[in-house]
C-alpha atoms as a PDB file:
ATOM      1  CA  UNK A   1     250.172  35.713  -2.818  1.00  0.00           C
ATOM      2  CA  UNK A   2     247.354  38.400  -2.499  1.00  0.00           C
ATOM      3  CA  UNK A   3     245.769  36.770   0.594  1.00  0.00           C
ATOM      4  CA  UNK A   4     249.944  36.470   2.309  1.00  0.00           C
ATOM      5  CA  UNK A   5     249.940  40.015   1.428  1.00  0.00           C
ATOM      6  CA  UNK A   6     246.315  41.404   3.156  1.00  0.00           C
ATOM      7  CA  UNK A   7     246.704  39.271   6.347  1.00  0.00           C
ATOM      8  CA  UNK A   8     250.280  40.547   6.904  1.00  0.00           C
ATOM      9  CA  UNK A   9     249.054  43.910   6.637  1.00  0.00           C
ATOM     10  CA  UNK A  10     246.159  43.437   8.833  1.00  0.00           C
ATOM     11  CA  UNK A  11     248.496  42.179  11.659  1.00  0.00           C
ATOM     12  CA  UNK A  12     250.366  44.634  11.329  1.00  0.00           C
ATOM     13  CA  UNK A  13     247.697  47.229  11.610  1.00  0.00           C
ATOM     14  CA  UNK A  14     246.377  44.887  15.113  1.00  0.00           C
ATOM     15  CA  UNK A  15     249.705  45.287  16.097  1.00  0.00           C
ATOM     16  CA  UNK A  16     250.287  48.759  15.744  1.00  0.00           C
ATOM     17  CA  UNK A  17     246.954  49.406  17.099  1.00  0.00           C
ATOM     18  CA  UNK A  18     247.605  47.196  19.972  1.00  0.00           C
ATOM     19  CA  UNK A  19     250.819  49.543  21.011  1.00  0.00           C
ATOM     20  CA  UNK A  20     249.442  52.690  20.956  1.00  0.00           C
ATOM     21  CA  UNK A  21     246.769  51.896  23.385  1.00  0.00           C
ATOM     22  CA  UNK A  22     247.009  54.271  25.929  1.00  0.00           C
ATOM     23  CA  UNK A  23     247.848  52.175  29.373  1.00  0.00           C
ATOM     24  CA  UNK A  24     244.950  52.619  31.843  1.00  0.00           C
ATOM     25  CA  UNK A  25     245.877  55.077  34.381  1.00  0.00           C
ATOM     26  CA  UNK A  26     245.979  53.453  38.065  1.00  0.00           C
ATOM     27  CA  UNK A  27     244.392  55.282  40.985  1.00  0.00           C
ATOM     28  CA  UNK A  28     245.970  57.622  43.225  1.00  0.00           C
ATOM     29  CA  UNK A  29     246.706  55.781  46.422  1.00  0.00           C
ATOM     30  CA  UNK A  30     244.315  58.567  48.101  1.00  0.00           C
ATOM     31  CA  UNK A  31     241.907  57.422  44.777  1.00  0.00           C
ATOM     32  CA  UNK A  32     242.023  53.622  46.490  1.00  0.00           C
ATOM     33  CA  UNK A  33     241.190  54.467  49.681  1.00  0.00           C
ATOM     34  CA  UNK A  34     238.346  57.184  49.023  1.00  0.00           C
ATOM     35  CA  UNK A  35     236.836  53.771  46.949  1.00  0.00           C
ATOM     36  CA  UNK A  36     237.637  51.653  49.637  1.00  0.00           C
ATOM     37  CA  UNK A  37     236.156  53.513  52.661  1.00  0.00           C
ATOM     38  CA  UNK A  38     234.309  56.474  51.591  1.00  0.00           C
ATOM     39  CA  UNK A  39     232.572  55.983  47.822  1.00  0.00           C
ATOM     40  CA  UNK A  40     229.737  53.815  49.601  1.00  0.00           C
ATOM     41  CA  UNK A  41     228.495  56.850  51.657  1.00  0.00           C
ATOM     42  CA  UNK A  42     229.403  59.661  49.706  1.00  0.00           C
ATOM     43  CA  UNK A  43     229.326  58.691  46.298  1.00  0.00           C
ATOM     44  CA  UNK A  44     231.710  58.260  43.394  1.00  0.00           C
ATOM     45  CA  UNK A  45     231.068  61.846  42.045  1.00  0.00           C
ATOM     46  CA  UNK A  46     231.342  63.099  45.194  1.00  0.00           C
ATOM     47  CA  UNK A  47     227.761  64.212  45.778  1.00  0.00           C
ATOM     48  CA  UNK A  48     226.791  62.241  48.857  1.00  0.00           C
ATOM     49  CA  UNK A  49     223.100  60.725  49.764  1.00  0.00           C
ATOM     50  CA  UNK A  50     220.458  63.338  50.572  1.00  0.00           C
ATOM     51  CA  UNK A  51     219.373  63.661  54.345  1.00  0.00           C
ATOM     52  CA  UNK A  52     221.868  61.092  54.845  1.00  0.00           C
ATOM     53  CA  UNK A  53     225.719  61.552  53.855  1.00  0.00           C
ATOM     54  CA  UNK A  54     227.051  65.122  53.263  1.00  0.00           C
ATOM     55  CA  UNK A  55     228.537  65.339  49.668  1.00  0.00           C
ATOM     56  CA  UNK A  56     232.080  66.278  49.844  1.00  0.00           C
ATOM     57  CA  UNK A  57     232.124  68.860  46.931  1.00  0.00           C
ATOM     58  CA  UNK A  58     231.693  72.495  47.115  1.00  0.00           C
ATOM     59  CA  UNK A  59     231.769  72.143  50.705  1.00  0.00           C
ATOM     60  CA  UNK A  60     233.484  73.959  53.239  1.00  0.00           C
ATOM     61  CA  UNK A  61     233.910  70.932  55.880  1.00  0.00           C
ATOM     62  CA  UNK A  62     235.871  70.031  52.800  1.00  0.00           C
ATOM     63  CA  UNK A  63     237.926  73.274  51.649  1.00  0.00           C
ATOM     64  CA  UNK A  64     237.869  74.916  54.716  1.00  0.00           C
ATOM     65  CA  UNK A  65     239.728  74.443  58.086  1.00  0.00           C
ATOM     66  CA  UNK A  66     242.013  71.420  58.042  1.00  0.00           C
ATOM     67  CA  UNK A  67     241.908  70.692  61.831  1.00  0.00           C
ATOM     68  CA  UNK A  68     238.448  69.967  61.551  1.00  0.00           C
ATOM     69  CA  UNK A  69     238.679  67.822  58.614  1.00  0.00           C
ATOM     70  CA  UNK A  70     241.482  65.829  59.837  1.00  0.00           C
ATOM     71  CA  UNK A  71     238.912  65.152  63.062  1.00  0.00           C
ATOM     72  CA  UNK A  72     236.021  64.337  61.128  1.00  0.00           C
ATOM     73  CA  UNK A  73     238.168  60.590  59.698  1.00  0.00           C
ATOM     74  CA  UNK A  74     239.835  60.337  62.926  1.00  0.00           C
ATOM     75  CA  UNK A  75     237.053  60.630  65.916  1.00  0.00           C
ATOM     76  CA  UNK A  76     234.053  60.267  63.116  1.00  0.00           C
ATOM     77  CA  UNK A  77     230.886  62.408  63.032  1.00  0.00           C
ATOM     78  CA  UNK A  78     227.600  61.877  65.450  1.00  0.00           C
ATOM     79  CA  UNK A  79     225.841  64.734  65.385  1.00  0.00           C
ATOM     80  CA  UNK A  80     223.722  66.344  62.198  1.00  0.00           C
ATOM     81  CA  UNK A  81     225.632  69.149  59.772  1.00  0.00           C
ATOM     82  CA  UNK A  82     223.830  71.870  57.634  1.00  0.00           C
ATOM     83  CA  UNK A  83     225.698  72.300  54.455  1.00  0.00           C
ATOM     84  CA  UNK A  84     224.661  74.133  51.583  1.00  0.00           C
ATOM     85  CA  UNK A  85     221.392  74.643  53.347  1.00  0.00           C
ATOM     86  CA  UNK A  86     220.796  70.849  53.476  1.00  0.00           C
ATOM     87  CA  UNK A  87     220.846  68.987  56.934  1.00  0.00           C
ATOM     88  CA  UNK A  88     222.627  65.572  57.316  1.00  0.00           C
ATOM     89  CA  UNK A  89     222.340  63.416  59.855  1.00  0.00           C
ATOM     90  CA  UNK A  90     223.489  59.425  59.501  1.00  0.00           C
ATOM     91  CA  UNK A  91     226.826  58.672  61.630  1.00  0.00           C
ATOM     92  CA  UNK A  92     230.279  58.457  60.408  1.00  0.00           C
ATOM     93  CA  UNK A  93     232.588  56.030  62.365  1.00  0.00           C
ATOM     94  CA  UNK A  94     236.193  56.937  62.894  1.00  0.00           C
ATOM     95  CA  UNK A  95     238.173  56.005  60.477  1.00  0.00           C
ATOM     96  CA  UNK A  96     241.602  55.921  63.061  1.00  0.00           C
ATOM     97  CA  UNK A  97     242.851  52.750  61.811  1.00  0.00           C
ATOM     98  CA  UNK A  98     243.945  54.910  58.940  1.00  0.00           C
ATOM     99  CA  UNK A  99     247.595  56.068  59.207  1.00  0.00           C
ATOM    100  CA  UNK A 100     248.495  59.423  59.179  1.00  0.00           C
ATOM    101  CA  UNK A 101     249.488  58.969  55.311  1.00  0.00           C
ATOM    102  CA  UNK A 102     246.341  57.043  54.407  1.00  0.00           C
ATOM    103  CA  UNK A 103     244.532  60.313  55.929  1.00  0.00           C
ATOM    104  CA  UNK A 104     246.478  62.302  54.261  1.00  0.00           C
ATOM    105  CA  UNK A 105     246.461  60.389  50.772  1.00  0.00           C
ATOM    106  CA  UNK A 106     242.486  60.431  51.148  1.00  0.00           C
ATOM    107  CA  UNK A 107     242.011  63.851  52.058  1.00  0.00           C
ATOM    108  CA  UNK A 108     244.225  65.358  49.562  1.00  0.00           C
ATOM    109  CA  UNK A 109     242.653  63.743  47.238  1.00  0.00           C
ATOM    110  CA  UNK A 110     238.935  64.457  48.083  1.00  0.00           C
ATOM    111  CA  UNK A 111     240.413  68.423  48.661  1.00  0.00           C
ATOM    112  CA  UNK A 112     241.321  67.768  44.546  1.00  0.00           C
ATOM    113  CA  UNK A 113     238.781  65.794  43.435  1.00  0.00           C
ATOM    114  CA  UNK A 114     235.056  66.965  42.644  1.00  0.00           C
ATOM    115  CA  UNK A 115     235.280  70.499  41.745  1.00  0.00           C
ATOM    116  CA  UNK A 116     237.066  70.878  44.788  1.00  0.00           C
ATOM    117  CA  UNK A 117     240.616  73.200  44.622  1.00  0.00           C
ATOM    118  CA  UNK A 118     241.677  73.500  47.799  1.00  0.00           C
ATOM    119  CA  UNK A 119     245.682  72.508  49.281  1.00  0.00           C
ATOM    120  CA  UNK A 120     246.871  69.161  50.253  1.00  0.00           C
ATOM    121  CA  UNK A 121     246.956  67.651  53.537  1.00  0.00           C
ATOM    122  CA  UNK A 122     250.053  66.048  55.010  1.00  0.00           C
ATOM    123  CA  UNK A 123     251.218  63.372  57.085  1.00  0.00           C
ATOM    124  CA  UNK A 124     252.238  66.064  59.735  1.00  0.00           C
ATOM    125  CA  UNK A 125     249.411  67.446  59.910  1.00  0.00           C
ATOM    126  CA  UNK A 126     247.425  64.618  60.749  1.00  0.00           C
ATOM    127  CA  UNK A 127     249.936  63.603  62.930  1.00  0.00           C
ATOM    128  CA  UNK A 128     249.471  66.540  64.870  1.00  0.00           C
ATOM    129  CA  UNK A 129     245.928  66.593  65.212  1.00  0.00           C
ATOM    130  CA  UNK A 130     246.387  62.839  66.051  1.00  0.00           C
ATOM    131  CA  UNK A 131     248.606  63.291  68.913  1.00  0.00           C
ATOM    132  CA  UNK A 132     246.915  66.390  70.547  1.00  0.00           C
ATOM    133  CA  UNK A 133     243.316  64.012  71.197  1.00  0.00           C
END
């Protein structure tokens, strides 16, 4: 009777463990795309390769003006930037098989993501600065 007794309360203790797991959250879709096309070159914390790939936090190209963001995934990047004192100089194709959402997703999310606190970018947006190439 004893041993019906202690394995009834141990599944119910791996039961009522197993239900308050907390779910795993699922990324962002602007989380699956920074992964997807950007983590490679620029890192998963956001801190990029030295001499090579910009990082993408505390960075103006990154909180500052939008337009030029928004131009930097759509017609890429060929020429070196200085940021934070630091020069980088490796290429960055276009990413404008992106839609205007994906851009936005991604960008919004990198503009929230590693220390950074600056607004979101919309679909609008980029479909502006798409259409006026």
């Amino acid at each position: 009777m004893r041993i019906v007794v202690v394995v009834s309360l141990c599944f119910l203790t791996v039961t009522s463990f197993a239900q308050t797991k907390k779910p795993v959250a699922k990324p962002s879709p602007g989380q699956q795309i920074y992964e997807q096309y950007c983590l490679t070159c620029h890192q998963a914390d956001g801190s990029g390769v030295p001499n090579l790939n910009p990082p993408l936090k505390q960075s103006e190209w990154v909180s500052g003006d939008k337009t030029r963001l928004i131009n930097v995934i759509l017609k890429g990047l060929q020429e070196p930037i200085e940021i934070n004192g630091e020069t980088f100089d490796n290429v960055m194709p276009a990413h404008d098989f992106l839609s205007d959402k994906e851009i936005s997703d991604v960008l919004t999310f990198i503009r929230s993501s590693f220390g950074n606190k600056a607004d979101a970018i919309s679909a609008e947006e980029v479909k502006k600065v798409r259409s006026a190439k």
